[in-house]
Protein backbone atom coordinates (compact mmCIF):
# COMPACT_ATOMS: atom_id res chain seq x y z
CA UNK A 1 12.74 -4.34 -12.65
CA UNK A 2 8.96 -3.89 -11.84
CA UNK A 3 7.57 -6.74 -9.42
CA UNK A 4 3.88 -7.67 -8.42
CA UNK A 5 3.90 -7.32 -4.74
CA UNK A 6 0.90 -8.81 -3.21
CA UNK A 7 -1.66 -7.24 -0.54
CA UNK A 8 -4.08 -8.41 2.43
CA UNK A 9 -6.28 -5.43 2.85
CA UNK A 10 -8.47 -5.81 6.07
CA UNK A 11 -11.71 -4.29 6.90
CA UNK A 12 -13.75 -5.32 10.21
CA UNK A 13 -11.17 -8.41 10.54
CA UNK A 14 -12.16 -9.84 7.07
CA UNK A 15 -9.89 -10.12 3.97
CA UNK A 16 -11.46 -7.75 1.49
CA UNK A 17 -11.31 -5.47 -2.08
CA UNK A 18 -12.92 -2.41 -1.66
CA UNK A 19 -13.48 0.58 -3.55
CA UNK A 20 -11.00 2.74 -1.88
CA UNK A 21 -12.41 6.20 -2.43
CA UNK A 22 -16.10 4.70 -0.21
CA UNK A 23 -13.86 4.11 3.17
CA UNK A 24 -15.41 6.12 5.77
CA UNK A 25 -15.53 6.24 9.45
CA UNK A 26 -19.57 5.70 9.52
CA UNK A 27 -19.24 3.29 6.75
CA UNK A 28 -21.89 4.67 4.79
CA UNK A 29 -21.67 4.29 0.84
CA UNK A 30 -18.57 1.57 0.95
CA UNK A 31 -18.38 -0.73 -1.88
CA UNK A 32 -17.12 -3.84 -1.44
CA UNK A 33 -15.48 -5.83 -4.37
CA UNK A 34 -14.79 -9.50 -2.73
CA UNK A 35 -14.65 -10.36 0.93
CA UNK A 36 -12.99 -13.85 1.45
CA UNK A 37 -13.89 -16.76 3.22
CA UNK A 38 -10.48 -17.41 4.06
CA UNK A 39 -8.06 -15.48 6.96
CA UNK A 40 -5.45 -13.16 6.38
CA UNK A 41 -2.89 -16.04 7.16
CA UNK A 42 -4.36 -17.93 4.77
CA UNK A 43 -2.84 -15.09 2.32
CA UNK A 44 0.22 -14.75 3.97
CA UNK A 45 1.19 -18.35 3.98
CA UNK A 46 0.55 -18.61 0.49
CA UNK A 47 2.81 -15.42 -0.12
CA UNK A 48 5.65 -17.19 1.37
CA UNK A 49 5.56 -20.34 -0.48
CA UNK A 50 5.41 -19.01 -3.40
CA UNK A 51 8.37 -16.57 -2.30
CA UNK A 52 6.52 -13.21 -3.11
CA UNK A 53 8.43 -10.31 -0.35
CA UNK A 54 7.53 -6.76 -0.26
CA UNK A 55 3.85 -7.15 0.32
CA UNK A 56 1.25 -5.59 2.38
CA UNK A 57 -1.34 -5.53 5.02
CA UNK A 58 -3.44 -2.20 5.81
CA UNK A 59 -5.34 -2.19 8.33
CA UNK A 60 -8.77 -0.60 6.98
CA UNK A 61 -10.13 0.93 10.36
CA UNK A 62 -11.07 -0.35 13.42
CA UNK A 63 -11.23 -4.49 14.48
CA UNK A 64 -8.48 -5.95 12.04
CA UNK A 65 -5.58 -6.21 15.03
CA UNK A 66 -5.89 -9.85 15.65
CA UNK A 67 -6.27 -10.36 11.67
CA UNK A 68 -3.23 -8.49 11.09
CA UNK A 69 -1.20 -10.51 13.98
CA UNK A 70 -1.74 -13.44 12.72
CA UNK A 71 -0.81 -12.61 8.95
CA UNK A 72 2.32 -11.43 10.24
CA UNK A 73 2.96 -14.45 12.22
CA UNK A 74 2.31 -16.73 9.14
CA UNK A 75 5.18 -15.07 7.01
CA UNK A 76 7.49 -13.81 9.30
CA UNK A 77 9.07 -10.60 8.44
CA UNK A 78 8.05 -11.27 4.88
CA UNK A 79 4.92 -8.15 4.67
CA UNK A 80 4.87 -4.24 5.34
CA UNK A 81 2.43 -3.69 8.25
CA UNK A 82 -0.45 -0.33 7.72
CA UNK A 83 -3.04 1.22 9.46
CA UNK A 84 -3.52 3.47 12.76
CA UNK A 85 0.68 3.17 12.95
CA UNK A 86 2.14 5.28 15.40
CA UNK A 87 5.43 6.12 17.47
CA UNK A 88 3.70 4.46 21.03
CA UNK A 89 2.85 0.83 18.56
CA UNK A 90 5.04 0.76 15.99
CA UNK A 91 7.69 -0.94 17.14
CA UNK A 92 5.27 -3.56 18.59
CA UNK A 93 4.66 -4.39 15.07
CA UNK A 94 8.02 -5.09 14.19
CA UNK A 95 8.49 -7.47 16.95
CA UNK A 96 5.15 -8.92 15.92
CA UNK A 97 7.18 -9.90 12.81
CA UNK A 98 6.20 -7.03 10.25
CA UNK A 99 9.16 -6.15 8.26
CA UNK A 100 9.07 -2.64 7.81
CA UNK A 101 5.79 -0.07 9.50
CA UNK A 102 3.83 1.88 7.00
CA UNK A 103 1.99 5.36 8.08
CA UNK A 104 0.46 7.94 6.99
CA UNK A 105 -2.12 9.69 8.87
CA UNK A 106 -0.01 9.80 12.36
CA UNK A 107 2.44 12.62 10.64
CA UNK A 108 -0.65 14.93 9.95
CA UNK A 109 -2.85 16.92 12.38
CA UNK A 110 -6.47 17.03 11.71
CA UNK A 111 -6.63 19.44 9.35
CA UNK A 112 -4.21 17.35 7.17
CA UNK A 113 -0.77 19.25 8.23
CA UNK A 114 2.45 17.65 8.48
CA UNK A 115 4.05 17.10 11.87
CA UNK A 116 7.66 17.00 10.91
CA UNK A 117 8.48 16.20 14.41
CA UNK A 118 6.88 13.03 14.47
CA UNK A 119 8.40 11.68 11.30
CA UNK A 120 11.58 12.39 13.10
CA UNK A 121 9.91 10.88 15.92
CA UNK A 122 8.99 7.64 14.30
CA UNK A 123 12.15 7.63 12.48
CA UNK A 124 14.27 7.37 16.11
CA UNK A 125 12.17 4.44 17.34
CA UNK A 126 12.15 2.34 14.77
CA UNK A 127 14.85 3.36 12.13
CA UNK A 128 14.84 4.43 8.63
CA UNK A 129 15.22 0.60 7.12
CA UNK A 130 11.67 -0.15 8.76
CA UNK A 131 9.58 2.73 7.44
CA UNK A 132 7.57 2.89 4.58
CA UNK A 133 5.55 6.44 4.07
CA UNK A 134 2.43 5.94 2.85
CA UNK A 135 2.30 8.60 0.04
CA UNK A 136 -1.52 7.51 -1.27
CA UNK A 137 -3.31 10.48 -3.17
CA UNK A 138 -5.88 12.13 -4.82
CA UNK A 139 -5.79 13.91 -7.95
CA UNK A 140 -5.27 18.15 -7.08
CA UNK A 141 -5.28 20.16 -10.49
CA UNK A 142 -2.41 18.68 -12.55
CA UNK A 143 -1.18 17.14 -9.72
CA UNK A 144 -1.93 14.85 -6.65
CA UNK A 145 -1.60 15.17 -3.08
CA UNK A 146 -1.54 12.77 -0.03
CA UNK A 147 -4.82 11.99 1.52
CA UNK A 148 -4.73 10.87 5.04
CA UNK A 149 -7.65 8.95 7.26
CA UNK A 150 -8.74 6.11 4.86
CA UNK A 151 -7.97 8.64 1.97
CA UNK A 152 -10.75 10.88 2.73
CA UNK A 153 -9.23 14.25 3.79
CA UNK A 154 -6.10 15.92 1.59
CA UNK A 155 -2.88 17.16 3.33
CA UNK A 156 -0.85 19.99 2.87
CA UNK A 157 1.84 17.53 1.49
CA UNK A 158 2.05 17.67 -2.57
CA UNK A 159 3.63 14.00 -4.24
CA UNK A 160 6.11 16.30 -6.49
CA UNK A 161 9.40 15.74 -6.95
CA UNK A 162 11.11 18.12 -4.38
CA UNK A 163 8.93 16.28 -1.46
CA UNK A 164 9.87 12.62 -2.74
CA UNK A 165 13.43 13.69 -2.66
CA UNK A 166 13.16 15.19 1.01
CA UNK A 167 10.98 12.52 2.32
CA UNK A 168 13.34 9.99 0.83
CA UNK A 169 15.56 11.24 3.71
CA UNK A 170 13.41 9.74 6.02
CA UNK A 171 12.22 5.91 5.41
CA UNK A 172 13.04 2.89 3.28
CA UNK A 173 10.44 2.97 0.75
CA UNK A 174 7.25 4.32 -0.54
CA UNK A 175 3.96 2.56 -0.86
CA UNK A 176 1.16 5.49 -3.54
CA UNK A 177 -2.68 4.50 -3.89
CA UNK A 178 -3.95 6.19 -6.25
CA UNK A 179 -7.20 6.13 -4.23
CA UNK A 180 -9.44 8.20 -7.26
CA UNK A 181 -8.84 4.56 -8.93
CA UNK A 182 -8.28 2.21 -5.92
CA UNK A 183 -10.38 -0.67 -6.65
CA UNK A 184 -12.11 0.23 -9.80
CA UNK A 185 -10.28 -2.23 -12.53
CA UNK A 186 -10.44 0.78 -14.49
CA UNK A 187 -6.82 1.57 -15.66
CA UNK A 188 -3.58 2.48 -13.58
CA UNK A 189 -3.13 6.18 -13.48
CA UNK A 190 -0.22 5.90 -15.59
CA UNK A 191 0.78 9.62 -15.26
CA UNK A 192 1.34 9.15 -12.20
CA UNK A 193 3.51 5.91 -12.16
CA UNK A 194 5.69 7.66 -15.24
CA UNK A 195 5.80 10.56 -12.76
CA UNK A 196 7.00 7.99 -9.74
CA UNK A 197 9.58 6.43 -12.02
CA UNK A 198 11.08 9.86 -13.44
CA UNK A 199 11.38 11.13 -9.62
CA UNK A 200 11.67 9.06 -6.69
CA UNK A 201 14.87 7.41 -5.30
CA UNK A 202 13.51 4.59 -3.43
CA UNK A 203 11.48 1.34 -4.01
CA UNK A 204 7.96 2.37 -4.95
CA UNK A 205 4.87 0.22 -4.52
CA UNK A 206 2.12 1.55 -6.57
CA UNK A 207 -1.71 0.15 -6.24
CA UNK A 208 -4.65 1.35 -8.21
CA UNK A 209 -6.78 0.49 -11.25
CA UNK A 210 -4.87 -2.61 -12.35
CA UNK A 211 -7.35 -4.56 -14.53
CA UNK A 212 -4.87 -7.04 -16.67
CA UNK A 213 -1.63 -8.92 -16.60
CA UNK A 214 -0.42 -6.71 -19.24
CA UNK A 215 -0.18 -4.13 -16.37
CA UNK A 216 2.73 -5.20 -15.05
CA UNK A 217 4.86 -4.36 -18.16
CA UNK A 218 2.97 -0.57 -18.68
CA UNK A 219 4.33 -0.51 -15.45
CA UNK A 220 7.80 -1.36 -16.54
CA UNK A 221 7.94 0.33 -19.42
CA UNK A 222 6.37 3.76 -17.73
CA UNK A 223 8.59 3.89 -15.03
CA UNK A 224 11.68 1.99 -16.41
CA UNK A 225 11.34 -0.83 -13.54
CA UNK A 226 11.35 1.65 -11.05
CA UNK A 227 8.43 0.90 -9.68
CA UNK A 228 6.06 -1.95 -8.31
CA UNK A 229 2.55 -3.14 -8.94
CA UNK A 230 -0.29 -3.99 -6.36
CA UNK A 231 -2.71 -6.01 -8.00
CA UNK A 232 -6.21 -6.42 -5.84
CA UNK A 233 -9.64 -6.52 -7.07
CA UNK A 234 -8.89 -7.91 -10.30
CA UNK A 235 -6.89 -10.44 -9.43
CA UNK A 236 -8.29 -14.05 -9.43
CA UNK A 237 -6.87 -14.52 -5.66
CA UNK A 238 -9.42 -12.20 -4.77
CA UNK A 239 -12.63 -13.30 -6.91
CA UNK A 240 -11.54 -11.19 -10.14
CA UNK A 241 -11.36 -12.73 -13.70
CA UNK A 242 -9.28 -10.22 -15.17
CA UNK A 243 -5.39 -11.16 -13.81
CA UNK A 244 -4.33 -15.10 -13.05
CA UNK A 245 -2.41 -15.23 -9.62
CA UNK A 246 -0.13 -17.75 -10.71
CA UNK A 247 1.09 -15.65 -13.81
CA UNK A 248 1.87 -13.00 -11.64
CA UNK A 249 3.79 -15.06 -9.42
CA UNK A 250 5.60 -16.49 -12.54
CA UNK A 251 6.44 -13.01 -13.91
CA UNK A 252 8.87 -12.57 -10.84
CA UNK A 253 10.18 -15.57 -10.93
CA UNK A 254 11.15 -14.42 -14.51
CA UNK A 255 12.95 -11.20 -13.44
């Protein structure tokens, strides 16, 4: 059954909603959405009182260490940890109380090709049951593929069905921005959740676009409750006036 899983995404320490596809390292151009006036603990203690698991905190660049720390520490090994993860810190994370590490950009060179040998790498240190791979994308033709480094540069790796089912091999679940509509409150890329639903084998998180409560069950019904739903910038927790936090905390209490 599809879940809302709910998100802290940090930029320069603060609690924000951006639009994903402005993240750069100068930080030219970004569009911010909402920054809060309240900590990412704040977040995370609400998350476990109202019994929501699964959830994340990325890391947005530089400065949100401390942030991210003490989110953790206010919902013990009840969020996903993201964000310059790598084999030498990763495991750090874990005993900082994150229940699972989620990377991306550490199994690519610069150029956006995949190091194998440090997915196995990662994989030995910290164990299959704690990874999440970061699969975020772009649109590519009829397809998408990953984009690493604050979703600005494309890999070589494809999301299609043969590398979901390989990849699977590797971690405990997937977490896909679709970063062409990260932050927008335009409209899920529903292709692409059907697409998630039809093909991958493990718990999906999927974040992007979601502008109404109604999204949770296109969600469901696209990807036959295979997959999850990140709601940010729309969501009333974070300044929107589109989605009511408390009815999606009531929809999973409903499942």
């Amino acid at each position: 059954m599809t879940l809302f899983r709910p998100c802290i995404d940090l930029h320069a320490g603060k609690v924000k909603q951006i639009v994903g596809g402005t993240l750069s390292d100068d930080g030219v151009g970004l569009q911010t959405n909402f920054e809060s006036e309240q900590p990412a603990e704040y977040y995370a203690a609400l998350y476990g009182k109202d019994g929501l698991k699964g959830g994340h905190v990325i890391q947005l660049g530089p400065n949100n260490d401390q942030a991210a720390r003490a989110a953790l520490a206010a919902y013990p090994f009840g969020l996903q940890v993201g964000g310059g993860i790598n084999r030498e810190n990763a495991a750090s994370w874990l005993d900082a109380g994150a229940s699972h590490v989620i990377v991306t950009s550490w199994l690519f060179d610069r150029e956006g090709h995949f190091l194998a040998e440090r997915l196995d790498a990662l994989l030995a240190e910290v164990g299959k049951e704690h990874l999440v791979l970061d699969l975020s994308c772009r649109s590519q033709g009829d397809g998408w593929v990953v984009a690493m480094n604050r979703w600005q540069t494309p890999t070589d790796i494809a999301v299609n069905a043969e590398n979901l089912r390989q990849l699977a091999n590797s971690c405990d679940e997937f977490l896909v921005h679709a970063a062409d509509v990260e932050g927008h409150c335009g409209g899920i890329d529903g292709r692409l959740v059907e697409f998630l639903g039809a093909h991958a084998t493990l718990p999906v998180t999927y974040a992007g676009g979601a502008q109404a409560f109604e999204d949770l069950q296109t969600v469901q019904d696209l990807s036959g409750g295979k997959v999850d739903l990140t709601i940010g910038s729309a969501l009333d927790l974070f300044g929107g006036k589109r989605v009511g936090y408390a009815d999606c905390v009531g929809w999973n209490q409903g499942r």
